[in-house]
C-alpha atoms as a PDB file:
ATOM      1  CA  UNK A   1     -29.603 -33.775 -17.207  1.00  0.00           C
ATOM      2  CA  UNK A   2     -32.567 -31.523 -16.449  1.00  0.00           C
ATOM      3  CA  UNK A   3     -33.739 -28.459 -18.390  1.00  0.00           C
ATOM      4  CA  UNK A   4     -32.610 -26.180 -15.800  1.00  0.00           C
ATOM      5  CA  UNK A   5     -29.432 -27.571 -15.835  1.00  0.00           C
ATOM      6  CA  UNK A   6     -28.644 -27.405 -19.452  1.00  0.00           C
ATOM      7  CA  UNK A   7     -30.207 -23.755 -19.496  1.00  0.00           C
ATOM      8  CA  UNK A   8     -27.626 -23.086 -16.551  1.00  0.00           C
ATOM      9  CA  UNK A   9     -24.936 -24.820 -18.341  1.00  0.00           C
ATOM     10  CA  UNK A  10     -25.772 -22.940 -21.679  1.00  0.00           C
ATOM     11  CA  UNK A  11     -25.643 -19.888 -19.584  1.00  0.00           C
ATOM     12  CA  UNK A  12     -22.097 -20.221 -18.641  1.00  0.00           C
ATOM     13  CA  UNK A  13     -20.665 -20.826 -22.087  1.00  0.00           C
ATOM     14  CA  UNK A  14     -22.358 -18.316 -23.426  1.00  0.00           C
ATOM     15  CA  UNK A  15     -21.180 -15.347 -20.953  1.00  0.00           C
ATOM     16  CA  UNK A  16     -18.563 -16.830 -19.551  1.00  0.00           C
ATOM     17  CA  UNK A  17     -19.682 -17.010 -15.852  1.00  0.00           C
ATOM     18  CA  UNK A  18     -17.792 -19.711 -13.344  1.00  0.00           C
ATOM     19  CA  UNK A  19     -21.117 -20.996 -12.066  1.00  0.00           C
ATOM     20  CA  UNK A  20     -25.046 -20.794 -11.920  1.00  0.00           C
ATOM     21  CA  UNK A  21     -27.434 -21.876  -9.537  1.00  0.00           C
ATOM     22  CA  UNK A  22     -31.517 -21.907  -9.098  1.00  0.00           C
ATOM     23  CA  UNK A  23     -32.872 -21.674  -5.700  1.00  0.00           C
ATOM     24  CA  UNK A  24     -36.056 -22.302  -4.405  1.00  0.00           C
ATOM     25  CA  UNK A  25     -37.271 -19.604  -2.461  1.00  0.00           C
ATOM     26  CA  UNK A  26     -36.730 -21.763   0.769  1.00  0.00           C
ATOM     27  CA  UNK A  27     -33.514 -21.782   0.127  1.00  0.00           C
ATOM     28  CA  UNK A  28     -33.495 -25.644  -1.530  1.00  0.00           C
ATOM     29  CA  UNK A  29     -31.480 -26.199  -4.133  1.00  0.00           C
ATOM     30  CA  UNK A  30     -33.274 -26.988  -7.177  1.00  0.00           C
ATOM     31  CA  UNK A  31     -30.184 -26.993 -10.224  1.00  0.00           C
ATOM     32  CA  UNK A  32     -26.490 -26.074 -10.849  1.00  0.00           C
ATOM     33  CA  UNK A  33     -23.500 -25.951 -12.441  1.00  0.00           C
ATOM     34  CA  UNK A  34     -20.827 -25.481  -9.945  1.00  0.00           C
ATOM     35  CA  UNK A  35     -17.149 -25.810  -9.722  1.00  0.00           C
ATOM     36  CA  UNK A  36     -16.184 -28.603  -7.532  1.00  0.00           C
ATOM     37  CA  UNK A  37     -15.509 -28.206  -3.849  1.00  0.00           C
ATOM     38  CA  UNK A  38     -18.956 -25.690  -3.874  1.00  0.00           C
ATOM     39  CA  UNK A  39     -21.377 -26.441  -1.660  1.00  0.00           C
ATOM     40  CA  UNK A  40     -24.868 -26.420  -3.172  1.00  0.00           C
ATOM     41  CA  UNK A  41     -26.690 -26.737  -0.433  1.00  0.00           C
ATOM     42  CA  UNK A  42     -24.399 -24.066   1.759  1.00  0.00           C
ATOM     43  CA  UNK A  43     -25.121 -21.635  -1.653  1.00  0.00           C
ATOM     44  CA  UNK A  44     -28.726 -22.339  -1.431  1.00  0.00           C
ATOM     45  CA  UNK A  45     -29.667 -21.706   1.578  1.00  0.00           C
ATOM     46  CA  UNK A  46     -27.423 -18.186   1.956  1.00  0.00           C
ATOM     47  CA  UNK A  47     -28.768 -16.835  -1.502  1.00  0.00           C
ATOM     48  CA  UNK A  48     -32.196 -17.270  -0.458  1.00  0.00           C
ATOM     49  CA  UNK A  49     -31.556 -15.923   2.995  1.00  0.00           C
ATOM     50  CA  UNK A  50     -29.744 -12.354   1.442  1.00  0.00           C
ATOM     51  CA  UNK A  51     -32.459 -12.018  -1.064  1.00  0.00           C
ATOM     52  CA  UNK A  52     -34.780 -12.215   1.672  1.00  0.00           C
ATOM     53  CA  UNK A  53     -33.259 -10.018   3.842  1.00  0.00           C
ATOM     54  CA  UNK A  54     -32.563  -7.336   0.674  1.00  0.00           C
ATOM     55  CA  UNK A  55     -36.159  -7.566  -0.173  1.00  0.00           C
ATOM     56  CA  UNK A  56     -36.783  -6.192   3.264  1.00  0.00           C
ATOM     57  CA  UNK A  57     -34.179  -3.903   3.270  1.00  0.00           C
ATOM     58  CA  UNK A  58     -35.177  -2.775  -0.290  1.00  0.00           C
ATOM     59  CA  UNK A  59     -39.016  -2.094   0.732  1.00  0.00           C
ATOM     60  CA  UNK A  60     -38.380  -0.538   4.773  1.00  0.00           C
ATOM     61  CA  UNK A  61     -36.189   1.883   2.616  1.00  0.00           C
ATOM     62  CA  UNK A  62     -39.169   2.667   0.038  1.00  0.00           C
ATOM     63  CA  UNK A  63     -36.946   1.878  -3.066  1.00  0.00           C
ATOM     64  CA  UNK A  64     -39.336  -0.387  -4.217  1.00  0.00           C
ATOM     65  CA  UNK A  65     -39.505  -3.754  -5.284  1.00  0.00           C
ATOM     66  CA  UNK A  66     -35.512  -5.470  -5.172  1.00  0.00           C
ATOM     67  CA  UNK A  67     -34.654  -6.754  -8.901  1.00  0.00           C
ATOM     68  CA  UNK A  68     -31.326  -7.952  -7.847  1.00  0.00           C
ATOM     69  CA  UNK A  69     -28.431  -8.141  -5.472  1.00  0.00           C
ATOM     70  CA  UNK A  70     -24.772  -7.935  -6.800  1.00  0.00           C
ATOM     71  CA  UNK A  71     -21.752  -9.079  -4.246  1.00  0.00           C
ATOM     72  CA  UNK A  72     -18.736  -7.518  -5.451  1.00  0.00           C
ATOM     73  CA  UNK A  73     -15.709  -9.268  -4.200  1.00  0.00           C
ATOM     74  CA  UNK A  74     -11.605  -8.776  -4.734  1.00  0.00           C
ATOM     75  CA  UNK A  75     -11.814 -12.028  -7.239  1.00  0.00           C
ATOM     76  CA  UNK A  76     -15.251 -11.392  -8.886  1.00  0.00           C
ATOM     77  CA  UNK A  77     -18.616 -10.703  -8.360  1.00  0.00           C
ATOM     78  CA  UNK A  78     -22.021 -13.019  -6.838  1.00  0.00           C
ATOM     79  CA  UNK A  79     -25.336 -11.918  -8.318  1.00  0.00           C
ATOM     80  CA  UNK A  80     -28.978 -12.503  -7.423  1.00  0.00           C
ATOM     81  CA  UNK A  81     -31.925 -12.057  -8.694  1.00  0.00           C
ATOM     82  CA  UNK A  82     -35.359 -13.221  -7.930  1.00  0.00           C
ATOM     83  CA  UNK A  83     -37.228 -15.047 -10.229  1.00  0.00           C
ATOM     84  CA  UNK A  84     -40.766 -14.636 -10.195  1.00  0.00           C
ATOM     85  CA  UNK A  85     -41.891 -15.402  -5.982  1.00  0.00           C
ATOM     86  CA  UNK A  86     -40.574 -18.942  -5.692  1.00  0.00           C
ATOM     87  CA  UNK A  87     -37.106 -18.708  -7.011  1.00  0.00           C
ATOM     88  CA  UNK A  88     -33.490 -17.153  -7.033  1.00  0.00           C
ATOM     89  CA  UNK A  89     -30.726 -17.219  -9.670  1.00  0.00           C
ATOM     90  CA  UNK A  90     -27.050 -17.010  -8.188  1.00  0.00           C
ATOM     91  CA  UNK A  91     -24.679 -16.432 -10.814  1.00  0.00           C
ATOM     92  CA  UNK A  92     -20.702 -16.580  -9.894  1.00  0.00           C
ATOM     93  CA  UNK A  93     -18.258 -14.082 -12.552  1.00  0.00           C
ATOM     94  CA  UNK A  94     -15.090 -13.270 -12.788  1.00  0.00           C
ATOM     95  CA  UNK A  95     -13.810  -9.770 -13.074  1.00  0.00           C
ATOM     96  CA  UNK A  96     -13.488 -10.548 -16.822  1.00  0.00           C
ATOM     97  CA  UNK A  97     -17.718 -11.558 -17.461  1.00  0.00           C
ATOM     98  CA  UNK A  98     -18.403 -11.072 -21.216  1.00  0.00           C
ATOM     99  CA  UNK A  99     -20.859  -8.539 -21.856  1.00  0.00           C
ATOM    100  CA  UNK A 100     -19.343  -5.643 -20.156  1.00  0.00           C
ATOM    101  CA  UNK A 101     -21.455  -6.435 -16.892  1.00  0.00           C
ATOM    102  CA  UNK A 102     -21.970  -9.265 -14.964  1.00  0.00           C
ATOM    103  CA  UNK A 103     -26.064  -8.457 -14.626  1.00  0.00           C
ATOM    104  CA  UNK A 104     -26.101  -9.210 -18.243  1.00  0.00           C
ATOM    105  CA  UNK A 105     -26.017 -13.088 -17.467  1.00  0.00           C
ATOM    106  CA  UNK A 106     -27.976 -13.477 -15.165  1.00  0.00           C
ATOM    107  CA  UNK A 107     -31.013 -11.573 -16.414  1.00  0.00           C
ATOM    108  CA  UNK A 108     -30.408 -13.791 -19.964  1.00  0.00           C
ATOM    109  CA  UNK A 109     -30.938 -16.654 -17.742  1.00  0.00           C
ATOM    110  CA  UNK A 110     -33.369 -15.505 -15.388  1.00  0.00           C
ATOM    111  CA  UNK A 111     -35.998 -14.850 -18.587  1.00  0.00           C
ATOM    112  CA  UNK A 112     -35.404 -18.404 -19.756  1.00  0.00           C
ATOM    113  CA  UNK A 113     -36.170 -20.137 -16.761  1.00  0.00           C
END
């Protein structure tokens, strides 16, 4: 196991969040901890391509630079966040995500990696 994956994996149990994933900026997969039946590379390549795209919507708009992007669904929530220029941090909750907030996960993670 790699050190991003235990990070990810140390992630979970410690917030309580389904899933985790780092993502190049390319939109290659580079480690996760997914349920089964998820498609890394299918996750990949969207994150990357909707943090992209919210970047651009983010700067046209002059709000300034995007910190993160948070998908709020009927059966939880998806959130992004860039890390650094070369990477993206998906994190899958559940309407029940310790901490009060989803966010709070994945910006714990996104400082250790």
């Amino acid at each position: 196991m790699d050190r991003y994956s235990q990070i990810l994996q140390e992630l979970i149990k410690n917030t309580g969040l389904e899933g985790a994933s780092l993502v190049s900026a390319d939109g290659l997969p580079i480690s996760s901890v997914l349920k089964p039946g998820m498609e890394e590379d299918r996750i990949a390549a969207m994150s990357a391509a909707i943090l992209s795209l919210g970047e651009r919507v983010s700067e046209e708009l002059a709000k300034g630079t995007l910190e993160q992007i948070t998908i709020k669904a009927r059966d939880g929530y998806v959130i992004l966040t860039g890390v650094g220029t070369d990477a993206v941090m998906v994190v899958l909750a559940n309407n029940n995500a310790k901490a009060g907030s989803p966010s709070y996960g994945d910006q714990k993670g996104s400082r250790e990696t």
